[in-house]
PDB file of N, CA and C in Angstrom:
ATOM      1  N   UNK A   1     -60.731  59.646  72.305  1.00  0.00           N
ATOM      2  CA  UNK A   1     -59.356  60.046  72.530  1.00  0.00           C
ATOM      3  C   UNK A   1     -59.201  60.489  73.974  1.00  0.00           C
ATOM      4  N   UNK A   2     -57.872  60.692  74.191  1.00  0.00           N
ATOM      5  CA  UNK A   2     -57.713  60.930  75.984  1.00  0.00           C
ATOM      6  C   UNK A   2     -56.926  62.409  75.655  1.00  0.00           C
ATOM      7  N   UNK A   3     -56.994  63.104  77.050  1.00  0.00           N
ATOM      8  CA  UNK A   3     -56.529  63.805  77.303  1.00  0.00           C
ATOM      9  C   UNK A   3     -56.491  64.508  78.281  1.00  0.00           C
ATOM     10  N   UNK A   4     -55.688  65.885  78.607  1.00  0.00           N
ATOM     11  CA  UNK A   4     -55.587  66.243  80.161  1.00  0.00           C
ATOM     12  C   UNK A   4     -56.332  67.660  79.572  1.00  0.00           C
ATOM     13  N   UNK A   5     -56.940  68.521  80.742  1.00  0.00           N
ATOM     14  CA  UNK A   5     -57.637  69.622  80.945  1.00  0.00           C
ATOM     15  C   UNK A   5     -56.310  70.047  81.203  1.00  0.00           C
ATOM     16  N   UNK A   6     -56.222  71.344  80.232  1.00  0.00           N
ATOM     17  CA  UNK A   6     -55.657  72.616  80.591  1.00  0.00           C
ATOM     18  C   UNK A   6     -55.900  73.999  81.346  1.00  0.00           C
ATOM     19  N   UNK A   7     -57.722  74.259  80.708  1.00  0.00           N
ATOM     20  CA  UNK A   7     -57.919  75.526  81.154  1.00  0.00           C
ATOM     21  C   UNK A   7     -59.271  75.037  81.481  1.00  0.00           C
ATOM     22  N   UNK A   8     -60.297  75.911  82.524  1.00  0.00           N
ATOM     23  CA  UNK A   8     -61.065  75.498  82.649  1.00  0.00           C
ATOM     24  C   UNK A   8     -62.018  77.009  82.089  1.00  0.00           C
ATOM     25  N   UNK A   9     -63.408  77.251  81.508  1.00  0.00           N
ATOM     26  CA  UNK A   9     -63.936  78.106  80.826  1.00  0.00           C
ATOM     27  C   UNK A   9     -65.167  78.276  81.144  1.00  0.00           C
ATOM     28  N   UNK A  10     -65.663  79.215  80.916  1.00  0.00           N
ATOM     29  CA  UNK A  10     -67.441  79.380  81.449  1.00  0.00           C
ATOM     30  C   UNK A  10     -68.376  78.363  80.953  1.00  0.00           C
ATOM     31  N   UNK A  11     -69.201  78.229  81.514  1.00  0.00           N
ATOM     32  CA  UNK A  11     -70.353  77.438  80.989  1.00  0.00           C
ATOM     33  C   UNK A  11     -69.908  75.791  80.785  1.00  0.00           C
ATOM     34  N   UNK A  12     -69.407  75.497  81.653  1.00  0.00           N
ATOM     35  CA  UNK A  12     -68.824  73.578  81.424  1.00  0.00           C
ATOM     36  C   UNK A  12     -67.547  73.732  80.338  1.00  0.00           C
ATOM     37  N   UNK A  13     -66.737  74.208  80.544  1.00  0.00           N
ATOM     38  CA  UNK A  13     -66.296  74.387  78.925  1.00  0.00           C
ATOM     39  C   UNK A  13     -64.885  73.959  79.424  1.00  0.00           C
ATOM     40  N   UNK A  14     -63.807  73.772  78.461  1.00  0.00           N
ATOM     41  CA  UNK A  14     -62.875  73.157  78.555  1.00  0.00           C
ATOM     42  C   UNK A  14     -61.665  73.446  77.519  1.00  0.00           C
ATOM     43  N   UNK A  15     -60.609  73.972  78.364  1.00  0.00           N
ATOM     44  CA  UNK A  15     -59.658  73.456  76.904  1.00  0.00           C
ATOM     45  C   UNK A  15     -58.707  72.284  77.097  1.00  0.00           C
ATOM     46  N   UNK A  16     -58.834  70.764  76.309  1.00  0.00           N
ATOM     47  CA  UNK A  16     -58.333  69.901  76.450  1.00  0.00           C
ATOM     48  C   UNK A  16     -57.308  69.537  75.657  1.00  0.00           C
ATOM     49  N   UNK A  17     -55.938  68.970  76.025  1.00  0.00           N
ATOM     50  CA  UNK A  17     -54.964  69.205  75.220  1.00  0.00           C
ATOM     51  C   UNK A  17     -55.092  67.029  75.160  1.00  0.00           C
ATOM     52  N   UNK A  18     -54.762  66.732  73.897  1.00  0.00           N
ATOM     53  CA  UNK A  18     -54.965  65.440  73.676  1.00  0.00           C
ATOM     54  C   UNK A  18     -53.657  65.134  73.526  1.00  0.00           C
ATOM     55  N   UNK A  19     -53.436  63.505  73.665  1.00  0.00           N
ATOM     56  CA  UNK A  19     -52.334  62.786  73.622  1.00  0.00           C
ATOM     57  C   UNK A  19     -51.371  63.136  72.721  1.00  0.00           C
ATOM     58  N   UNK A  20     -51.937  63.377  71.608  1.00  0.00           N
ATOM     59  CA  UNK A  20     -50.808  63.813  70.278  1.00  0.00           C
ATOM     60  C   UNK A  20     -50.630  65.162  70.217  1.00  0.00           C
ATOM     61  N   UNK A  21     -50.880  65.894  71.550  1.00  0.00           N
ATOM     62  CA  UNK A  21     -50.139  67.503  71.321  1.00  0.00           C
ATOM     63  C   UNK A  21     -51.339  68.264  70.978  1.00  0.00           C
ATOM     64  N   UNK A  22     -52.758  67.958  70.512  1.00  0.00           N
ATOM     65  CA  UNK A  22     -53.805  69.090  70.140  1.00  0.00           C
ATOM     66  C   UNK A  22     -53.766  70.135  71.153  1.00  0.00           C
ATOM     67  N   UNK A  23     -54.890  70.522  71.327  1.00  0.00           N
ATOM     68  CA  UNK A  23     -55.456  71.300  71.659  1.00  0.00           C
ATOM     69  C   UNK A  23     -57.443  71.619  71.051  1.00  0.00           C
ATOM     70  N   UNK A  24     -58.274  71.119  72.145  1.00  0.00           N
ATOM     71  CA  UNK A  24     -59.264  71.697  71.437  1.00  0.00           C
ATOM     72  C   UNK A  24     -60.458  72.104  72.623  1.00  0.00           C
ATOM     73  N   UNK A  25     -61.546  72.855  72.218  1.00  0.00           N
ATOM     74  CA  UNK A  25     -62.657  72.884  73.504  1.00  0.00           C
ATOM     75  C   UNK A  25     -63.392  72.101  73.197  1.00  0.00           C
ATOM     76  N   UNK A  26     -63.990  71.815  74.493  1.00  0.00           N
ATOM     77  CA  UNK A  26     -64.352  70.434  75.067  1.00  0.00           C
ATOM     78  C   UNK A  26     -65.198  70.805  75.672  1.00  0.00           C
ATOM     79  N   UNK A  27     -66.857  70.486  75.999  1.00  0.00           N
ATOM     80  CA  UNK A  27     -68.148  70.671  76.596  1.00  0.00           C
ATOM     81  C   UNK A  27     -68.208  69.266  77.946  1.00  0.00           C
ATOM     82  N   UNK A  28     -68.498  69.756  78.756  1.00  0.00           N
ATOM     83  CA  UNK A  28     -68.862  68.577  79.528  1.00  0.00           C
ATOM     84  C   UNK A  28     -70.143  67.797  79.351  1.00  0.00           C
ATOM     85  N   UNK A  29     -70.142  66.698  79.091  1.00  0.00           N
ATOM     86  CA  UNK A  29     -71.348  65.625  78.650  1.00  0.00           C
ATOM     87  C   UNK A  29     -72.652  65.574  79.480  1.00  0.00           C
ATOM     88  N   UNK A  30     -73.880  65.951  79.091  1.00  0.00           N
ATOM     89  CA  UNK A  30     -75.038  65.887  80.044  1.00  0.00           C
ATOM     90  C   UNK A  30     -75.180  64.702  81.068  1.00  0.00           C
ATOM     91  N   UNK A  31     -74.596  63.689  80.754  1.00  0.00           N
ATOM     92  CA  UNK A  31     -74.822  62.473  81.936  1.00  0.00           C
ATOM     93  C   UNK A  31     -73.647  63.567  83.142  1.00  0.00           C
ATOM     94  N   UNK A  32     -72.774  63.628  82.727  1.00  0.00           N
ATOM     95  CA  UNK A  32     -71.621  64.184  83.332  1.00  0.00           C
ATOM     96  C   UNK A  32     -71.990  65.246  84.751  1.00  0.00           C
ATOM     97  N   UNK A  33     -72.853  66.407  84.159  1.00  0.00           N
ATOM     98  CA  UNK A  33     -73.641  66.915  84.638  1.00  0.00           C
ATOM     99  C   UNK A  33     -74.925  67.274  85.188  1.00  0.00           C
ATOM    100  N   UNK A  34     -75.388  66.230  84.809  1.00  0.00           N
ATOM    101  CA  UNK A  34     -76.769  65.350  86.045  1.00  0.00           C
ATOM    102  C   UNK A  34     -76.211  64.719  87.179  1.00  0.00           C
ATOM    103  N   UNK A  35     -74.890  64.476  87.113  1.00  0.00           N
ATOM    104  CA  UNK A  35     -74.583  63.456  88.246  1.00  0.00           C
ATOM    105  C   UNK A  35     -73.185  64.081  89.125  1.00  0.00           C
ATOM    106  N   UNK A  36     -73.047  65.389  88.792  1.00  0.00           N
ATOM    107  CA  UNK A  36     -72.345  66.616  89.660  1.00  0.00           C
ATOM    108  C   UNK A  36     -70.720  66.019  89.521  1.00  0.00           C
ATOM    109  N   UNK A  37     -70.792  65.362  88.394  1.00  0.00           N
ATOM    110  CA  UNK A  37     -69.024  65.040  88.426  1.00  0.00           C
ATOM    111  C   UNK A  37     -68.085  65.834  88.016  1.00  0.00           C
ATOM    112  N   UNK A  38     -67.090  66.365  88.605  1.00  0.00           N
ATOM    113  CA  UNK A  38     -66.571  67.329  88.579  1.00  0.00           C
ATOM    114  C   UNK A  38     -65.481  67.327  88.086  1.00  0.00           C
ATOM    115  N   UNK A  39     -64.319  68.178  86.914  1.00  0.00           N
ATOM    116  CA  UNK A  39     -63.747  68.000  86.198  1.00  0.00           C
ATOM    117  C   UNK A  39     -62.800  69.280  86.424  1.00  0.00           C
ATOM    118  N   UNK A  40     -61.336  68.656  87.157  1.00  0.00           N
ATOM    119  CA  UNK A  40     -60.563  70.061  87.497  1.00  0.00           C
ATOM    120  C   UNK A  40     -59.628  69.618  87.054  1.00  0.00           C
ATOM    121  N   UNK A  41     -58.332  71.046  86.421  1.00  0.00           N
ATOM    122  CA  UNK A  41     -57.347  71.262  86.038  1.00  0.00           C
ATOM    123  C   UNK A  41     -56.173  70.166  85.899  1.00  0.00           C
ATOM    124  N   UNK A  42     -56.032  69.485  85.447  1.00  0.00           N
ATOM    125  CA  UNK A  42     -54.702  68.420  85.592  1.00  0.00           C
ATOM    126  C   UNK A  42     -55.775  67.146  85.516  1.00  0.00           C
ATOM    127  N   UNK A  43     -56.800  66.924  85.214  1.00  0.00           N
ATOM    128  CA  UNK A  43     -57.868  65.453  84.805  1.00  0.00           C
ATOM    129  C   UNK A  43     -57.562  64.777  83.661  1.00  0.00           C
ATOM    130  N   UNK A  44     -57.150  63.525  84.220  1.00  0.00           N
ATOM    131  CA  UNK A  44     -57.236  63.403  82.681  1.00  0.00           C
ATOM    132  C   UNK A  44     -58.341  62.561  81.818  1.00  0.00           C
ATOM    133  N   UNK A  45     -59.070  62.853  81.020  1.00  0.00           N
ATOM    134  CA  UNK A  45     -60.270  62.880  80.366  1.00  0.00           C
ATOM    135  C   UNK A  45     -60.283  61.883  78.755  1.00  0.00           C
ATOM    136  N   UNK A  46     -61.633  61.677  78.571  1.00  0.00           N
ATOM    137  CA  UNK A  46     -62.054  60.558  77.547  1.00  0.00           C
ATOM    138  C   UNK A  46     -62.614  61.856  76.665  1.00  0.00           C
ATOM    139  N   UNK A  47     -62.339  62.669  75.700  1.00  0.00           N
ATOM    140  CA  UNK A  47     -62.732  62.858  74.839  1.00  0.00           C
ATOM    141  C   UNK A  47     -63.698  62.275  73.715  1.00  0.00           C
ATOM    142  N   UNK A  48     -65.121  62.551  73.543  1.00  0.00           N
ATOM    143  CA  UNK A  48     -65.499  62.282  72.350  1.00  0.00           C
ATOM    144  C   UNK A  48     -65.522  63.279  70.864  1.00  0.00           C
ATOM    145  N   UNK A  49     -64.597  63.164  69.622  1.00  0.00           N
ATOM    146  CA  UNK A  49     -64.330  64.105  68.852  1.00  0.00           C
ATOM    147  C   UNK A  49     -65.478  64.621  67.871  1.00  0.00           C
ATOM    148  N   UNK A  50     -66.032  65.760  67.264  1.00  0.00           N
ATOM    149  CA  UNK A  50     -66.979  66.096  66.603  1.00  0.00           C
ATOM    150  C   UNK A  50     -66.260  65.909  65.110  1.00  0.00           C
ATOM    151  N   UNK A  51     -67.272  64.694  64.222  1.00  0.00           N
ATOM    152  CA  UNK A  51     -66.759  64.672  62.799  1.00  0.00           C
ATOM    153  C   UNK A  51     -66.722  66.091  61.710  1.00  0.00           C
ATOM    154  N   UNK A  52     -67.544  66.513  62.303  1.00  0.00           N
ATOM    155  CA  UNK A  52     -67.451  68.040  61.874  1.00  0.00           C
ATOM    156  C   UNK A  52     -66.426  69.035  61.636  1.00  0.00           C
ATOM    157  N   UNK A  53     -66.009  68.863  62.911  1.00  0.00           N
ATOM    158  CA  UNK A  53     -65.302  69.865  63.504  1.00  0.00           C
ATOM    159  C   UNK A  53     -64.583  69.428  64.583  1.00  0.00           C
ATOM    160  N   UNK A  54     -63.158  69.331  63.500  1.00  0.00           N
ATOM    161  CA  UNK A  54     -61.810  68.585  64.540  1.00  0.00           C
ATOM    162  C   UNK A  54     -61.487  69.560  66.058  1.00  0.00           C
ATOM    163  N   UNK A  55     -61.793  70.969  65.978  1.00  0.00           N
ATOM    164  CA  UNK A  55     -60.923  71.538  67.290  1.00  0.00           C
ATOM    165  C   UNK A  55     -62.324  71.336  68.392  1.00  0.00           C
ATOM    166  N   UNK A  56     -63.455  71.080  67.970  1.00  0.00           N
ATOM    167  CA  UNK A  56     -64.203  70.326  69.517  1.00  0.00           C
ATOM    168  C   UNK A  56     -64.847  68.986  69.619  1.00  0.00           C
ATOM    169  N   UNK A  57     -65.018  69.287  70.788  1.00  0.00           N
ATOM    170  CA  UNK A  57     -65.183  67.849  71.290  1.00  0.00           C
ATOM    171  C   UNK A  57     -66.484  67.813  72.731  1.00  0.00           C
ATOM    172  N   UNK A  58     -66.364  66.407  73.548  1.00  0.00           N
ATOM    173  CA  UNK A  58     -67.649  65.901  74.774  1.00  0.00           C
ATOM    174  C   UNK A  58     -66.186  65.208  75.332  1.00  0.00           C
ATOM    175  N   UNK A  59     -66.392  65.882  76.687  1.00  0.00           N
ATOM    176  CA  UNK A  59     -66.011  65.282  77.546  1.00  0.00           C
ATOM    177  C   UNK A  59     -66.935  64.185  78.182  1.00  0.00           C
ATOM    178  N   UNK A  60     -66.767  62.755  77.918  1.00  0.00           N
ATOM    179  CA  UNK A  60     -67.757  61.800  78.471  1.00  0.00           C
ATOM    180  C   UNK A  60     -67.235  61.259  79.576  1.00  0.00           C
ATOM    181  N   UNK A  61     -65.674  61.203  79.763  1.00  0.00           N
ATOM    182  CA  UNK A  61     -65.445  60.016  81.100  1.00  0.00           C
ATOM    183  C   UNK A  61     -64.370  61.027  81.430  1.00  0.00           C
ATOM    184  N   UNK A  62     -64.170  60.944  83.119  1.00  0.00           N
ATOM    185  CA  UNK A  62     -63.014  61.788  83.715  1.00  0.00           C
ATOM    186  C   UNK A  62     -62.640  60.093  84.594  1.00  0.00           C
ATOM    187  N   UNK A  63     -61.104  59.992  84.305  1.00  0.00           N
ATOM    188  CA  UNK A  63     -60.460  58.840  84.674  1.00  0.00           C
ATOM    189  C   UNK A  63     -60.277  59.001  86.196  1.00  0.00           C
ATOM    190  N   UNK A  64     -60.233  57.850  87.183  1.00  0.00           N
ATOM    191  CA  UNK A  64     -59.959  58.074  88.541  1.00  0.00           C
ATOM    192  C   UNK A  64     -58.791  58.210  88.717  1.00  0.00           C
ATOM    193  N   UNK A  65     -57.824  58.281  89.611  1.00  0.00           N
ATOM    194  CA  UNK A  65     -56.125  58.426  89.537  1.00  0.00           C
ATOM    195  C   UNK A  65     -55.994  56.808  90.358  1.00  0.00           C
ATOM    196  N   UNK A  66     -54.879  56.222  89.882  1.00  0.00           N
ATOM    197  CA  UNK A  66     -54.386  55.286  89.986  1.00  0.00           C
ATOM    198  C   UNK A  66     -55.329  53.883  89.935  1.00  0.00           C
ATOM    199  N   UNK A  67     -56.464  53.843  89.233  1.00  0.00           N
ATOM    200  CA  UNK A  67     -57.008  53.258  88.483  1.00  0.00           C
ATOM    201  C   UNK A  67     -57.016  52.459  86.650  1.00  0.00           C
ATOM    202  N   UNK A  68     -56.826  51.374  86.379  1.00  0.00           N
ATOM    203  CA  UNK A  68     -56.489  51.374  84.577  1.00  0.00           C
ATOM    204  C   UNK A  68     -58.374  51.804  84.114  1.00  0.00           C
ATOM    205  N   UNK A  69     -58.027  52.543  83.052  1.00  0.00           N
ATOM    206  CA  UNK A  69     -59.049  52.988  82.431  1.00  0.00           C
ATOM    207  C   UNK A  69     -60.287  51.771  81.891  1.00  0.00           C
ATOM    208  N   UNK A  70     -61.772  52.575  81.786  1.00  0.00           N
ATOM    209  CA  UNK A  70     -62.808  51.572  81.820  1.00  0.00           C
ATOM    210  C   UNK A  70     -62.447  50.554  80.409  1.00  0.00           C
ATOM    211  N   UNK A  71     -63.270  48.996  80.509  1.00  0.00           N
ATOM    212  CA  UNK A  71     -62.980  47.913  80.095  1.00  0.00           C
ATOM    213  C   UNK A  71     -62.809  48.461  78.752  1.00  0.00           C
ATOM    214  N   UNK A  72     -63.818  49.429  77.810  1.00  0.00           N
ATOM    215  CA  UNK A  72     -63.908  49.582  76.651  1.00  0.00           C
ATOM    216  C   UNK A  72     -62.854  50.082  75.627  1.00  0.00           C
ATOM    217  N   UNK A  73     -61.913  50.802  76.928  1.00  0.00           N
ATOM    218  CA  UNK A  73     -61.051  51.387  76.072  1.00  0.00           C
ATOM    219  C   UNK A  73     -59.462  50.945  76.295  1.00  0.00           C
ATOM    220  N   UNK A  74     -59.223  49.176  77.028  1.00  0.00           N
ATOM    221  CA  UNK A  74     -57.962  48.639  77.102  1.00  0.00           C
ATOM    222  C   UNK A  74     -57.541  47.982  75.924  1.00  0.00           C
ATOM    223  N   UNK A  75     -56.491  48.037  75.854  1.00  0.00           N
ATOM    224  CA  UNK A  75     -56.015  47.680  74.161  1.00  0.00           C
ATOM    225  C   UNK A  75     -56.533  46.209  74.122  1.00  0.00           C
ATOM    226  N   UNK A  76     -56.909  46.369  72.751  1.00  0.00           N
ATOM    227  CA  UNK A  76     -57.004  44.559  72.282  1.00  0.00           C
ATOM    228  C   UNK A  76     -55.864  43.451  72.500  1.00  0.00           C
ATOM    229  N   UNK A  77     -55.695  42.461  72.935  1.00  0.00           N
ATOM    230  CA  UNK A  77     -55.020  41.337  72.639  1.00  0.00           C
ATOM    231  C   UNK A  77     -54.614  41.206  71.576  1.00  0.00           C
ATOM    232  N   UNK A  78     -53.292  40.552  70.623  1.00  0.00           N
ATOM    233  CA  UNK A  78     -53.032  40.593  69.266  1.00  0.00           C
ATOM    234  C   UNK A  78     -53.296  38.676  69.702  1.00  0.00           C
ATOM    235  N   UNK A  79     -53.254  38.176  68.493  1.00  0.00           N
ATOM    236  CA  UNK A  79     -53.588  36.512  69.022  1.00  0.00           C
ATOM    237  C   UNK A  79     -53.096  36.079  68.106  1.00  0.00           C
TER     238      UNK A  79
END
C-alpha cells in the first residue's frame, strides 16, 4: 500500500497515513537502513502491511518526486 509520512518517531519509526485515510506506525526496512535512505515528512512511501496486525507496517520503498512508481507496482493492462 502507499502512503505519505505524517510524523516522524524515535528509533526509525513512523506514522504513515495510507491512501484510504488510515493511519498506522511504520518501521523503516533494514535494506532501507544499510543504505542511509532517508525518509522525511511529506514522502510518499510503499508500505508493507503486517497480517497480524492491521495498525503496523515496513516501510520498504520511499518514491522519488516526479518519477512514476517502480515497474511492480503500475497497474495491470485490462486486455
Amino acid at each position: 500500500m502507499e502512503g505519505t509520512i505524517r510524523q516522524a518517531l524515535p528509533g526509525t519509526q513512523f506514522t504513515v497515513e495510507l491512501d484510504n485515510g488510515h493511519e498506522i506506525l511504520a518501521y523503516l526496512a533494514g535494506k532501507m537502513r544499510k543504505y542511509y535512505i532517508r525518509v522525511l515528512l511529506g514522502d510518499r512511501v510503499t508500505v508493507e502491511m503486517s497480517t497480524y496486525d492491521l495498525s503496523r507496517g515496513r516501510i520498504v520503498y520511499r518514491h522519488k518526486k516526479g518519477q512514476p512508481p517502480p515497474p511492480s507496482e503500475k497497474p495491470k493492462k485490462e486486455e
